[in-house]
N, C-alpha and C. Protein backbone atom coordinates (compact mmCIF):
# COMPACT_ATOMS: atom_id res chain seq x y z
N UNK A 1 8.96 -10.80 10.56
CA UNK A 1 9.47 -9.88 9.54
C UNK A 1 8.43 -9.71 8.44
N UNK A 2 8.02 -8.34 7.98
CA UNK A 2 7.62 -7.65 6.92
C UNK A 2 8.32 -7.65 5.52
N UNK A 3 8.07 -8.81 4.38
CA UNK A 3 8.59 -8.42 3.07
C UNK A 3 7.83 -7.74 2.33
N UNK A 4 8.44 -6.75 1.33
CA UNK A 4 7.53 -6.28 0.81
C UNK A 4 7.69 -6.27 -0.98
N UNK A 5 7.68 -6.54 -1.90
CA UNK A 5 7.51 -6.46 -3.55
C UNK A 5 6.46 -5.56 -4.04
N UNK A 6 7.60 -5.07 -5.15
CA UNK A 6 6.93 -4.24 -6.15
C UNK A 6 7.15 -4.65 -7.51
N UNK A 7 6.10 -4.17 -8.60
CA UNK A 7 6.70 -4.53 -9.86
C UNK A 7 5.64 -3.57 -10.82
N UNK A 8 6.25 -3.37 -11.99
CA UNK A 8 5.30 -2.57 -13.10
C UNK A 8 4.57 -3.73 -14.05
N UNK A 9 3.21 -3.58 -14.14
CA UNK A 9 2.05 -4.22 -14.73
C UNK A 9 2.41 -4.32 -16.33
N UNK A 10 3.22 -3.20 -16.89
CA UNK A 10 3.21 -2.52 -18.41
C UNK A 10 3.29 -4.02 -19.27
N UNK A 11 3.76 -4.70 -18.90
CA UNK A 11 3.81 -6.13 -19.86
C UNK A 11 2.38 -6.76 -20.21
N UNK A 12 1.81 -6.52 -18.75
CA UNK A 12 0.63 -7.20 -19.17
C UNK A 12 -0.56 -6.18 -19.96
N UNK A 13 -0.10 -5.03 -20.54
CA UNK A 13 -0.91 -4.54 -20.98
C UNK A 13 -0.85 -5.40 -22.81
N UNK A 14 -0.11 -5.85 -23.16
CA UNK A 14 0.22 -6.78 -24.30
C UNK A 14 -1.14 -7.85 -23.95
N UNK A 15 -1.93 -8.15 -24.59
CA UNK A 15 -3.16 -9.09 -24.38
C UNK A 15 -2.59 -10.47 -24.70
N UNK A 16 -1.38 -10.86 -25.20
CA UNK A 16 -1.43 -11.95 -25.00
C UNK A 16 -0.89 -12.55 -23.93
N UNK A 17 0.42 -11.22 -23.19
CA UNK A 17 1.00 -11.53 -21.79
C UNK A 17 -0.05 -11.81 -21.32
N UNK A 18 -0.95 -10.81 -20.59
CA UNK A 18 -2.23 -10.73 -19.96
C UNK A 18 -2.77 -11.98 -20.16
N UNK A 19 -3.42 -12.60 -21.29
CA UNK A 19 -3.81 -13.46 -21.62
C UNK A 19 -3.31 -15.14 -20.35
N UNK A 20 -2.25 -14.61 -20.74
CA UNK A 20 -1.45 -16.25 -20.01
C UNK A 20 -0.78 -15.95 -18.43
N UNK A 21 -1.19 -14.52 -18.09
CA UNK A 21 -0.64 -14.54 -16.56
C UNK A 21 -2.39 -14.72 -16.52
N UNK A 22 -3.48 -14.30 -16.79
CA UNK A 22 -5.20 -14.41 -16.30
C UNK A 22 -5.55 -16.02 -15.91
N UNK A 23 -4.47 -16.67 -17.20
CA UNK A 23 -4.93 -18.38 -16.50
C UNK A 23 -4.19 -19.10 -15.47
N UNK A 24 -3.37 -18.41 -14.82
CA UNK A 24 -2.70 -18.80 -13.76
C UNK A 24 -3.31 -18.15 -12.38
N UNK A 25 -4.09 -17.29 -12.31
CA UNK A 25 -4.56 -16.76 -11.11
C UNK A 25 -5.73 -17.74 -10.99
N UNK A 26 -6.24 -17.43 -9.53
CA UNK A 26 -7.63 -18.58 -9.09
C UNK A 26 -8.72 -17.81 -10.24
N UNK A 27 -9.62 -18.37 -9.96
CA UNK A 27 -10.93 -18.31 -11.08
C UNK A 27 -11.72 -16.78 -10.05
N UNK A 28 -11.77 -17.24 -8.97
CA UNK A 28 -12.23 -15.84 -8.22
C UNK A 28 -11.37 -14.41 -8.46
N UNK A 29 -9.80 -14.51 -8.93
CA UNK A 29 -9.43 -13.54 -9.31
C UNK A 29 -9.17 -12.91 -10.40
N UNK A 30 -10.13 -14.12 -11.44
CA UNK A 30 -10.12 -13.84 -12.83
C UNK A 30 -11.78 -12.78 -12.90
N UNK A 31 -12.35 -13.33 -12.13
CA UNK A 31 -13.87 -12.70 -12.28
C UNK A 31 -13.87 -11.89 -11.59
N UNK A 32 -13.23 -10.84 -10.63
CA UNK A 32 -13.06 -10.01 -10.08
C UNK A 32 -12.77 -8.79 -11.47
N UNK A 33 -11.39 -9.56 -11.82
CA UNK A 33 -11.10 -8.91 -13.08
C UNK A 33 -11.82 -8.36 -14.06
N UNK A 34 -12.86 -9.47 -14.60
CA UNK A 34 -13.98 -9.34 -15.74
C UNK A 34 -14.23 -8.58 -15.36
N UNK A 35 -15.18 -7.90 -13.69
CA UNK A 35 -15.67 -7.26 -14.06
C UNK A 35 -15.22 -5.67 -14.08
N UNK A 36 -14.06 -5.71 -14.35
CA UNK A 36 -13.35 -4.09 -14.65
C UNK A 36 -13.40 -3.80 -15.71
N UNK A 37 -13.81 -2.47 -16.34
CA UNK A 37 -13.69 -2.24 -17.03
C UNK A 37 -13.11 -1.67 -18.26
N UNK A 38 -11.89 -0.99 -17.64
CA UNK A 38 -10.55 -0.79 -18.18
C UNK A 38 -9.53 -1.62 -19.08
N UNK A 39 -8.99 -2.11 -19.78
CA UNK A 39 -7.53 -3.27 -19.41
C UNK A 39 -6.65 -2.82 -18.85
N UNK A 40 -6.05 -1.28 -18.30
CA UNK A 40 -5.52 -1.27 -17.75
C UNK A 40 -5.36 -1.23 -16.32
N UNK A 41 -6.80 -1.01 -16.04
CA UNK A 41 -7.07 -1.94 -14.58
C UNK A 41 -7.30 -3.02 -14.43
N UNK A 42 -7.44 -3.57 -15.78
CA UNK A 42 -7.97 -5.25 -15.42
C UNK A 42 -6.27 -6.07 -15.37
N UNK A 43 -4.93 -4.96 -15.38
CA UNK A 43 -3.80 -5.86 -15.61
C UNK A 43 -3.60 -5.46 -14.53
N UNK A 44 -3.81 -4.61 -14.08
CA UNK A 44 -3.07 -4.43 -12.04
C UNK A 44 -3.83 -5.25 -11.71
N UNK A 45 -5.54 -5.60 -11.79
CA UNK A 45 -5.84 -6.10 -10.57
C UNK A 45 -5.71 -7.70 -10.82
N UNK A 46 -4.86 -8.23 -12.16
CA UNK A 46 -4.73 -9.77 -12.52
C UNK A 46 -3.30 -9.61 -11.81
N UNK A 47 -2.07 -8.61 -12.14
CA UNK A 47 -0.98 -8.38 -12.36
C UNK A 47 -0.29 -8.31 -10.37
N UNK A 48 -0.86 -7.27 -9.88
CA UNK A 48 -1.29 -7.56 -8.31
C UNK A 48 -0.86 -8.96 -7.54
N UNK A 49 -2.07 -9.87 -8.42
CA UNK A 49 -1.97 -11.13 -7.40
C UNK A 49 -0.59 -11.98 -8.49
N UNK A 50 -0.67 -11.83 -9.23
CA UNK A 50 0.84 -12.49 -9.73
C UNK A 50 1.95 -12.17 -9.28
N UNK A 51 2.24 -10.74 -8.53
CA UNK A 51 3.29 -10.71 -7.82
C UNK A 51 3.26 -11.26 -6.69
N UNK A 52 1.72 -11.39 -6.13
CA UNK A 52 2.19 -11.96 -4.27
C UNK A 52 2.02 -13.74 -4.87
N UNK A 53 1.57 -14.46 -6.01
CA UNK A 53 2.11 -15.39 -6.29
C UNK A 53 3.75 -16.09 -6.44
N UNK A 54 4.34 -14.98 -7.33
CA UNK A 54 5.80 -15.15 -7.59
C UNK A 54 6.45 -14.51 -5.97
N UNK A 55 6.28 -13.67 -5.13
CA UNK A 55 6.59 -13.91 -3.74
C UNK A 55 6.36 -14.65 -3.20
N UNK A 56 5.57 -15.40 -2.93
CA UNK A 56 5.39 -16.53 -2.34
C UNK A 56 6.33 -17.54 -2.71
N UNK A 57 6.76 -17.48 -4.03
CA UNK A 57 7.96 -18.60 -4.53
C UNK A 57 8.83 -18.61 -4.20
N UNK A 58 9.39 -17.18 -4.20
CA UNK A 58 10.43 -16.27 -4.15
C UNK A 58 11.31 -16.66 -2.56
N UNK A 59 10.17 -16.14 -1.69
CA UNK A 59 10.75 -16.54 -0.08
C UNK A 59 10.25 -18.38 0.03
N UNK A 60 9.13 -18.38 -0.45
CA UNK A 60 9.25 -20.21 0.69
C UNK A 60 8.18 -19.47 1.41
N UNK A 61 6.97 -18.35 1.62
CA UNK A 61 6.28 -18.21 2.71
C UNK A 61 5.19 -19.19 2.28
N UNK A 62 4.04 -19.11 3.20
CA UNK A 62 2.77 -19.93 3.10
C UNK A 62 2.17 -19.26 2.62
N UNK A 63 1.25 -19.85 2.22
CA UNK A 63 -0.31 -18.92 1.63
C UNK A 63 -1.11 -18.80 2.71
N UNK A 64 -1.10 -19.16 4.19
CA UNK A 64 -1.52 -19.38 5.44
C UNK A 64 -0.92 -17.51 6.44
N UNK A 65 0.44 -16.98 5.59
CA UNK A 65 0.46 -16.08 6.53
C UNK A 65 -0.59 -14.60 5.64
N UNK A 66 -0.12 -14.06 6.69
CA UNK A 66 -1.33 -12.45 6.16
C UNK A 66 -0.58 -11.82 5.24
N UNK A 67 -1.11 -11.21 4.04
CA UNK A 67 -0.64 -10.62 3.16
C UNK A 67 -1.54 -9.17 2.98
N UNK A 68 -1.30 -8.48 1.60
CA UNK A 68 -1.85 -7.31 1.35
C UNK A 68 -1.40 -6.99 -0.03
N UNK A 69 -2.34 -6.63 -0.47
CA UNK A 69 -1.67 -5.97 -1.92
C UNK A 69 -2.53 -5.05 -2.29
N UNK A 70 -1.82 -3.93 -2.85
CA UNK A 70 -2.35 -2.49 -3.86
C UNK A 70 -1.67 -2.51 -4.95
N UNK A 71 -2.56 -1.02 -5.98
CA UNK A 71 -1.82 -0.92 -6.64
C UNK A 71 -2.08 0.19 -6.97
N UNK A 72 -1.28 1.36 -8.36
CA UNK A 72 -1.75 2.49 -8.89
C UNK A 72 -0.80 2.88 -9.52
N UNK A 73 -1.67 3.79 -10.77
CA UNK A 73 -0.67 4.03 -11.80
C UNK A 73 0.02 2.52 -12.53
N UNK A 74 0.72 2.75 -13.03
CA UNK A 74 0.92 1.01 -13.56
C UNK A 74 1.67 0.21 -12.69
N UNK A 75 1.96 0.58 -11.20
CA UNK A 75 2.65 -0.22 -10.08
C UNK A 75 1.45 -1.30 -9.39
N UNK A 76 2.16 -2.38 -9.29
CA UNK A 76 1.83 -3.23 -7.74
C UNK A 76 2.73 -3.59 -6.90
N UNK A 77 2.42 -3.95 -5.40
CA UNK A 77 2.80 -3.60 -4.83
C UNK A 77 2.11 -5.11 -3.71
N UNK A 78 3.13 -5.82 -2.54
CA UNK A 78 2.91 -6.76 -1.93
C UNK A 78 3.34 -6.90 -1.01
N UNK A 79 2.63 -7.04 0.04
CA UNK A 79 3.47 -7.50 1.52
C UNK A 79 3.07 -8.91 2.20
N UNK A 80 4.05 -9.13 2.67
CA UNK A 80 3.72 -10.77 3.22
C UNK A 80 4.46 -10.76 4.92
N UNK A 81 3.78 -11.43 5.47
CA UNK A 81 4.34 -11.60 7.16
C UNK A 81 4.97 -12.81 7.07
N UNK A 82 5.71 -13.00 8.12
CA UNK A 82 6.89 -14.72 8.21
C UNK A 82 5.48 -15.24 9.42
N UNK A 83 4.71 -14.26 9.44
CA UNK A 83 3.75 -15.24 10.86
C UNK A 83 2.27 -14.53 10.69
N UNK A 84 1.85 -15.86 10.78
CA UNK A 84 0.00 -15.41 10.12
C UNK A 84 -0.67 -15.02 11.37
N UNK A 85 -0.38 -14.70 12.50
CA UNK A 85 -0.91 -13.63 12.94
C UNK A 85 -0.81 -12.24 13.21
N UNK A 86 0.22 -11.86 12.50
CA UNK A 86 0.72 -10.24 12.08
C UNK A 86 0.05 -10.13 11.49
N UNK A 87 -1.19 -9.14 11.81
CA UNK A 87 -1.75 -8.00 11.02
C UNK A 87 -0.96 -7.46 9.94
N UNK A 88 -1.69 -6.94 9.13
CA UNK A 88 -0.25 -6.22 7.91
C UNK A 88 -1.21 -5.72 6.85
N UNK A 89 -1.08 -4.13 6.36
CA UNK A 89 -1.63 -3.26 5.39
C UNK A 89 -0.45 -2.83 4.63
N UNK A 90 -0.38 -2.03 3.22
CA UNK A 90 0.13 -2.15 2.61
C UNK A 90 -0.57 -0.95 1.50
N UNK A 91 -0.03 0.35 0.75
CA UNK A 91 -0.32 0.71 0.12
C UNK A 91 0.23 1.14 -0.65
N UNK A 92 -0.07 1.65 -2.04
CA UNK A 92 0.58 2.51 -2.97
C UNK A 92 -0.12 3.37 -3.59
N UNK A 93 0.45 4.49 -3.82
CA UNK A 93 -0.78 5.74 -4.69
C UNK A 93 0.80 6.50 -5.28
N UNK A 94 -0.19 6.73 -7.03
CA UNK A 94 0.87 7.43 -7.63
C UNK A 94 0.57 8.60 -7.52
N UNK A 95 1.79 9.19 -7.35
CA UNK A 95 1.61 10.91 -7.75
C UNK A 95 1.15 11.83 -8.10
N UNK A 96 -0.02 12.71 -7.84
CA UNK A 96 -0.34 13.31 -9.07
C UNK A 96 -0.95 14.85 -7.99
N UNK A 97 -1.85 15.03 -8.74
CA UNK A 97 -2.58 16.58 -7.88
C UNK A 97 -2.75 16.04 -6.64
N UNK A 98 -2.76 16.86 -5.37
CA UNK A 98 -3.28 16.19 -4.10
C UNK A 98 -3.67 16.47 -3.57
N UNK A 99 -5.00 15.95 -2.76
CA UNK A 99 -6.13 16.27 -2.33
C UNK A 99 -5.95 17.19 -0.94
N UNK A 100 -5.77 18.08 -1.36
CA UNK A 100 -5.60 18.86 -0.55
C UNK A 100 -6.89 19.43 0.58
N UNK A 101 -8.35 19.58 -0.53
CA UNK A 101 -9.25 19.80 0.59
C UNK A 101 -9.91 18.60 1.05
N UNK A 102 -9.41 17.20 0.54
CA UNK A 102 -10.00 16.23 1.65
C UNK A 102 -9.01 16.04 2.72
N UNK A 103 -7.48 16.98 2.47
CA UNK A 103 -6.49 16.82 3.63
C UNK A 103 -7.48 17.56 4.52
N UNK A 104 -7.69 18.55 4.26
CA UNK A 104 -8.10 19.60 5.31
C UNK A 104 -9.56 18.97 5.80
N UNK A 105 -10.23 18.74 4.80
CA UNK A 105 -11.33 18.07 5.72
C UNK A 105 -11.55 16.88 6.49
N UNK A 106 -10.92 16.15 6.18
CA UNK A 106 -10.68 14.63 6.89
C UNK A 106 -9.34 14.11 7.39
N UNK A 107 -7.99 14.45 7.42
CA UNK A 107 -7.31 14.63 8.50
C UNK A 107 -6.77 15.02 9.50
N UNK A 108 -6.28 14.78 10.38
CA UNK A 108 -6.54 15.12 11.94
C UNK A 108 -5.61 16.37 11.40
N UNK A 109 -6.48 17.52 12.34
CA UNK A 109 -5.81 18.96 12.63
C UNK A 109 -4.11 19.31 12.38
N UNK A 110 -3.56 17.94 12.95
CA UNK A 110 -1.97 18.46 13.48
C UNK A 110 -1.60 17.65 11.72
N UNK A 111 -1.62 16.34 11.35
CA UNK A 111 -1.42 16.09 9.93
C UNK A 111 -1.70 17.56 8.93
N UNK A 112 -2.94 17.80 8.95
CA UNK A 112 -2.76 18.72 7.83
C UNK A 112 -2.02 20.18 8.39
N UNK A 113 -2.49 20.60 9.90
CA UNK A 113 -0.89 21.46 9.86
C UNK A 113 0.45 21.19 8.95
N UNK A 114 0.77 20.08 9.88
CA UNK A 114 2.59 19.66 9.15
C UNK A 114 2.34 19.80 7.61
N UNK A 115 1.10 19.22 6.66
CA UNK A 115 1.33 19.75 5.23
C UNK A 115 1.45 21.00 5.62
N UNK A 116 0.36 21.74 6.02
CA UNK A 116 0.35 23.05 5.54
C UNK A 116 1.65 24.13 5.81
N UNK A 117 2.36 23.37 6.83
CA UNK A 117 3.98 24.24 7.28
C UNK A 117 4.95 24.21 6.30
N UNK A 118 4.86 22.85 5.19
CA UNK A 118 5.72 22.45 4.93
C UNK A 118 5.91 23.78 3.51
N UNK A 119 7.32 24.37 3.25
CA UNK A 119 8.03 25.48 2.56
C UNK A 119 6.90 25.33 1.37
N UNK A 120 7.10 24.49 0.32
CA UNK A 120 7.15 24.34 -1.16
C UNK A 120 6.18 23.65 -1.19
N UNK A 121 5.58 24.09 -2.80
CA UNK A 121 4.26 23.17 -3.42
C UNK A 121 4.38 21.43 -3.57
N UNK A 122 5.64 21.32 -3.62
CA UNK A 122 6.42 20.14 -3.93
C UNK A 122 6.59 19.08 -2.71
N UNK A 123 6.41 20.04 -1.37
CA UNK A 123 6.97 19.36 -0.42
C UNK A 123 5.74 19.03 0.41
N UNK A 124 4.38 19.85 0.14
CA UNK A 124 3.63 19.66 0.81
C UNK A 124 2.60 18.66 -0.46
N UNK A 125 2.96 18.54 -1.08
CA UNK A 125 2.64 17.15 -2.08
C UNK A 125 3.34 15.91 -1.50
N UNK A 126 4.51 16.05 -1.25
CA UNK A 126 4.89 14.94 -0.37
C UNK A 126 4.91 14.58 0.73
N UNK A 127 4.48 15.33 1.53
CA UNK A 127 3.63 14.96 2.65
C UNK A 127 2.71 14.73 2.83
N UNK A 128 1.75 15.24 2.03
CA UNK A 128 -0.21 14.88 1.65
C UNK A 128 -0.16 12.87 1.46
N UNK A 129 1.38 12.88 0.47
CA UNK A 129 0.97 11.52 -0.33
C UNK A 129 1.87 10.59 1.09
N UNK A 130 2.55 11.03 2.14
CA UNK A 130 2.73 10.04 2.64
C UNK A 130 2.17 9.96 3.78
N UNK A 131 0.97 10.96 3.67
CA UNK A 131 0.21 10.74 5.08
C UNK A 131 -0.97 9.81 4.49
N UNK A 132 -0.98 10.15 3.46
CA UNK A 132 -2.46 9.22 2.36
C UNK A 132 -2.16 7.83 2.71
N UNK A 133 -1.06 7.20 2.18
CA UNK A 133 -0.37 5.59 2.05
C UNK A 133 -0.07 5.53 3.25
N UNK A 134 0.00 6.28 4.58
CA UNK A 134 0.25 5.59 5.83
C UNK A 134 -1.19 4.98 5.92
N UNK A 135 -1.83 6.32 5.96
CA UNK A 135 -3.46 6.61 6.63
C UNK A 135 -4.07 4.83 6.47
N UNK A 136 -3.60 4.72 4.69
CA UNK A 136 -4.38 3.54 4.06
C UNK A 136 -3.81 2.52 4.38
N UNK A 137 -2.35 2.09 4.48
CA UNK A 137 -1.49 0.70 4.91
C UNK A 137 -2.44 0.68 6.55
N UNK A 138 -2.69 1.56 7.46
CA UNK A 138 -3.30 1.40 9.02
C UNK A 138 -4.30 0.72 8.68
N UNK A 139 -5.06 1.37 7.96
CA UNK A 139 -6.92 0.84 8.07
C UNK A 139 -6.49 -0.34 7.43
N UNK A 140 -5.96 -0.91 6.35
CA UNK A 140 -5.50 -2.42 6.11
C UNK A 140 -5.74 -3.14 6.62
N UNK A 141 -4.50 -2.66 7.13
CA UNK A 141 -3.97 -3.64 8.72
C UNK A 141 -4.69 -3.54 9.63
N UNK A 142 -5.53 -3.32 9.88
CA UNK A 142 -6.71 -3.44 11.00
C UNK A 142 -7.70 -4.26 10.65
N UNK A 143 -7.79 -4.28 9.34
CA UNK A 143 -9.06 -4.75 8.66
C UNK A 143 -10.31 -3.92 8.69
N UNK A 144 -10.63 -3.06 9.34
CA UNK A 144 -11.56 -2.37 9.33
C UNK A 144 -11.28 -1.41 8.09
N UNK A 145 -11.05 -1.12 7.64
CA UNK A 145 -10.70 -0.60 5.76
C UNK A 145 -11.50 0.99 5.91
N UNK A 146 -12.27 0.99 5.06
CA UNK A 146 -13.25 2.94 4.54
C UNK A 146 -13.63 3.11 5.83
N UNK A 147 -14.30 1.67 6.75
CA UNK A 147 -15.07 2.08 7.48
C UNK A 147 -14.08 2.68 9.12
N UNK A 148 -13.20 3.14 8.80
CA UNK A 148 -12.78 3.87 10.22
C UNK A 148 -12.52 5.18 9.10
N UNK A 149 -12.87 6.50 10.32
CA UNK A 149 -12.82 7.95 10.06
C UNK A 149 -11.34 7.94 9.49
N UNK A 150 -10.70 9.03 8.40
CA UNK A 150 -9.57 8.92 8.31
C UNK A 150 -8.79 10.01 9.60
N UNK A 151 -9.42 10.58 10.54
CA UNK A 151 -9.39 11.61 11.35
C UNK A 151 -9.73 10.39 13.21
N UNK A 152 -10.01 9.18 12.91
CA UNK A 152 -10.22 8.57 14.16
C UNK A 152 -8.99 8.43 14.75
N UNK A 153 -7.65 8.22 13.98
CA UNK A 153 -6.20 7.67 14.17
C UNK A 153 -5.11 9.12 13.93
N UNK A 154 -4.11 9.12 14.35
CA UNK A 154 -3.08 9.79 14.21
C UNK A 154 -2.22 9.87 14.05
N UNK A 155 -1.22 10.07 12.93
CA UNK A 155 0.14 9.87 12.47
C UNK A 155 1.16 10.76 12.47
N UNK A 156 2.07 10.44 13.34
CA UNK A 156 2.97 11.63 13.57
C UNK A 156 4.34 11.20 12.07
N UNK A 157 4.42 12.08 12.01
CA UNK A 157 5.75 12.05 10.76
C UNK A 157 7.02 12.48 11.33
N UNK A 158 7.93 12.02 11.16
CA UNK A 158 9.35 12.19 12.07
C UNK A 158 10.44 12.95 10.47
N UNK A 159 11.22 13.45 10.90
CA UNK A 159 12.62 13.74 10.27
C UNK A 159 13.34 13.21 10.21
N UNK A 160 13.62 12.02 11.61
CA UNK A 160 14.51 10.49 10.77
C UNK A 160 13.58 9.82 11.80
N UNK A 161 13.63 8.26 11.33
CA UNK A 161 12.85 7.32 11.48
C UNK A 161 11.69 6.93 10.91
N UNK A 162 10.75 5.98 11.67
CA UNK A 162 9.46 5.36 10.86
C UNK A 162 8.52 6.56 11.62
N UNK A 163 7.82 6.38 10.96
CA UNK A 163 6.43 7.22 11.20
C UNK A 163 6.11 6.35 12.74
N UNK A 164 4.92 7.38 13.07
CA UNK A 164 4.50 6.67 14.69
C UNK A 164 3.30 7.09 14.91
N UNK A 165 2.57 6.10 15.03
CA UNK A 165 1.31 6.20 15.40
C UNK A 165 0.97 6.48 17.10
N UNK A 166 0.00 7.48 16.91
CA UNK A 166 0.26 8.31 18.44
C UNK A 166 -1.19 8.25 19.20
N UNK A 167 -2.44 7.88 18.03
CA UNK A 167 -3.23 7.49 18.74
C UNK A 167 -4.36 7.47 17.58
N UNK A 168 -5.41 5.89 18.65
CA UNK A 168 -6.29 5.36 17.18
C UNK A 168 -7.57 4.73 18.09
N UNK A 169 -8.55 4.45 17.52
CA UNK A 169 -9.87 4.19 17.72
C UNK A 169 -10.16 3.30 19.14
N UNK A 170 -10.36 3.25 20.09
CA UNK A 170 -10.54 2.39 21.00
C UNK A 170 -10.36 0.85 20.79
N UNK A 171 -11.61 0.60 20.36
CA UNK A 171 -11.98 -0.51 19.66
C UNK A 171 -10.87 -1.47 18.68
N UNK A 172 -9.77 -0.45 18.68
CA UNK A 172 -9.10 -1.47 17.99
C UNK A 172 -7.39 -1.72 18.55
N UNK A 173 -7.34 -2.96 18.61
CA UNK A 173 -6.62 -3.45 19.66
C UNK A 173 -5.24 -4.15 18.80
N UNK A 174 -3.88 -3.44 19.89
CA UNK A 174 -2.60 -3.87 19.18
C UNK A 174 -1.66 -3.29 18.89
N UNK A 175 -0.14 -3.03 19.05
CA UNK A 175 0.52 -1.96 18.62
C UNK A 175 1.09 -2.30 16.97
N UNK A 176 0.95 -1.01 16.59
CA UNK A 176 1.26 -0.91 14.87
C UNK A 176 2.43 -0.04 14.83
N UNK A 177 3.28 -0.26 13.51
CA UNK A 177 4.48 -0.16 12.95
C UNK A 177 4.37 0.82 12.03
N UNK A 178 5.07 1.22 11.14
CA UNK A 178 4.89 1.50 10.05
C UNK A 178 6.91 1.93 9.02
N UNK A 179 6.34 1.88 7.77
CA UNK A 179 7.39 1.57 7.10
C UNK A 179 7.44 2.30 5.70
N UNK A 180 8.10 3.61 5.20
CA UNK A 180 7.48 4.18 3.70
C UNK A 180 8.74 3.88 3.34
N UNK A 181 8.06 3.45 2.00
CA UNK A 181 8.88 2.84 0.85
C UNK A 181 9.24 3.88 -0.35
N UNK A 182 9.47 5.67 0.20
CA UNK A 182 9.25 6.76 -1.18
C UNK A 182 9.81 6.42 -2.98
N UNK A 183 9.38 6.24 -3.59
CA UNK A 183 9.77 6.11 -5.42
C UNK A 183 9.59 7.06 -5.80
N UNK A 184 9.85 8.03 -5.27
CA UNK A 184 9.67 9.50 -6.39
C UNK A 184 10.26 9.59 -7.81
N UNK A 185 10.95 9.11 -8.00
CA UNK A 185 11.63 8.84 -8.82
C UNK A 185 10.84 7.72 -10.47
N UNK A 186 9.93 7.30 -9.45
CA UNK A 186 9.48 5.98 -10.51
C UNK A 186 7.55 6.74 -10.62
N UNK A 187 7.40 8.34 -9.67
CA UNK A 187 5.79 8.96 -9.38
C UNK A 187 5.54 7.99 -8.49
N UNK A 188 5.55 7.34 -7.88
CA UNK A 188 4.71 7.06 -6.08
C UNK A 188 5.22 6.95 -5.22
N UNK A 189 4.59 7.14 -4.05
CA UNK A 189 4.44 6.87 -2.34
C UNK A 189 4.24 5.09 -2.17
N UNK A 190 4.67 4.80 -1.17
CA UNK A 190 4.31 3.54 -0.35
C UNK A 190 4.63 2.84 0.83
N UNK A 191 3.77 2.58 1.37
CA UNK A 191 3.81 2.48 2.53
C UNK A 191 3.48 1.20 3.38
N UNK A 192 3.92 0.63 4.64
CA UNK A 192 3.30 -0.74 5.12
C UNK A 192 3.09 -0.31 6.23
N UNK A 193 2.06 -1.02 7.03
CA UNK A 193 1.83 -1.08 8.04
C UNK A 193 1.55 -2.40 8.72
N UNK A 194 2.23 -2.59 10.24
CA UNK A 194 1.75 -4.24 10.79
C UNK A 194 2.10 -4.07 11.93
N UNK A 195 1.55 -5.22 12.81
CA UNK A 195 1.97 -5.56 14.10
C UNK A 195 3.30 -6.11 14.11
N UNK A 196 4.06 -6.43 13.49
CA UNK A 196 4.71 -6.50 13.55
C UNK A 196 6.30 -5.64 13.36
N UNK A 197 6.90 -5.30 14.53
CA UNK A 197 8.07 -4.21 14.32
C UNK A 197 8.67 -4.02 13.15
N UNK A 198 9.35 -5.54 12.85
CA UNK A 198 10.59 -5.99 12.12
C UNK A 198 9.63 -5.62 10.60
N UNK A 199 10.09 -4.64 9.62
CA UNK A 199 9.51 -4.44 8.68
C UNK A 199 10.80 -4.52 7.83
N UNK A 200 11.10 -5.28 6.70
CA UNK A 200 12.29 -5.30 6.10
C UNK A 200 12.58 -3.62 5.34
N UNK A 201 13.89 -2.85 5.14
CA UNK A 201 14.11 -1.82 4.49
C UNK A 201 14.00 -2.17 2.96
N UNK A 202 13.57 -3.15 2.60
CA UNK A 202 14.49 -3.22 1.22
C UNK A 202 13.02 -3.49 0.31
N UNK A 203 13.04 -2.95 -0.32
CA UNK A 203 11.38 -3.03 -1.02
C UNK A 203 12.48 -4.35 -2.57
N UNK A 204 11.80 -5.04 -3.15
CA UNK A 204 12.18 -5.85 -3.65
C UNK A 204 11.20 -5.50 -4.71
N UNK A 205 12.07 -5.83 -6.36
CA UNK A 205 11.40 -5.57 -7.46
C UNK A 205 12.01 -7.06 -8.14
N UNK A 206 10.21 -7.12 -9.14
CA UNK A 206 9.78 -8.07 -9.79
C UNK A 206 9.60 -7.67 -10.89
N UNK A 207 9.97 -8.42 -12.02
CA UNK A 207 9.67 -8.33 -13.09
C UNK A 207 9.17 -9.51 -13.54
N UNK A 208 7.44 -8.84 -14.27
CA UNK A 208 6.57 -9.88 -14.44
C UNK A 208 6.59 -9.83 -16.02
């Protein structure tokens, strides 16, 4: 089974929250941090691993199984496997203009069809953003990350059910899942991906 947590960063934009969640992360994820230059990226990317910390509490999992975490806009976002050899990706992207000519240039033909069919400005925004957070939870979960084409793999989008992957790079070996988590409501998309079927429905919120 696939858990997955979300939570909003906005607390730690307060420097002294920030301050006292920064000394609880490892030292490698404090200097990761330093070197951002934002604070409000430097609280997702401290804020991030404090949620798959407090998940980890939360269920009882190991720090031994595979995890994943994103983030954007002031969300993070966490997935954890019950078994450390499930592959498992995981994304989130907030809302906003959408890339419409890197749809057209870098996803597969039939993806940017289905945007381009879709009625409304509105609707083909929401399909851009949940072909984006599939595209990205896959390459995750593969581990092969930027470096596979976003046009090597193929994602079919259904009207009910999970999305389905219909076909992907030779070289990479295993059947994949997938699972969108939509927040329109809160501005983002999100999405998981894993070898493993069993993906829980229930996205779980944290307050850090």
């Amino acid at each position: 089974m696939i858990y997955t947590w979300a939570a909003d960063v906005a607390p730690l934009l307060d420097p002294i929250i920030y301050e006292a969640y920064y000394r609880e992360v490892p030292q490698w994820r404090q200097e990761k941090a330093d070197r951002i230059r934002f604070s409000e990226d430097r609280a997702l990317s401290i804020g991030a691993y404090v949620l798959y910390q407090k998940a980890l509490r939360e269920s009882g999992l190991s720090t031994e199984m595979c995890f994943n975490l994103s983030h954007s806009g002031h969300y993070v976002l966490c997935s954890i496997a019950d078994e450390k050899e499930k592959r498992t990706g995981c994304d989130l992207e907030k809302i906003g203009t959408p890339g419409m000519k890197v749809a057209r240039r870098f996803f597969c033909s039939s993806e940017w069809q289905y945007i381009r069919e879709q009625e409304s400005g509105e609707e083909q925004t929401e399909a851009f953003y949940r072909y984006w957070v599939l595209k990205e939870s896959f390459m995750k979960a593969t581990r092969f990350g930027m470096k596979l084409p976003l046009d090597s793999f193929e994602i079919r989008l259904k009207d009910e059910g999970a999305p389905v992957l219909v076909r992907m790079p030779e070289h990479i070996r295993g059947d994949f899942y997938f699972h969108e988590y939509p927040q329109k409501e809160k501005g983002f998309f999100a999405a998981v991906c894993s070898e493993d079927p069993e993906i829980d429905d229930m996205l779980r919120w944290m307050t850090l």
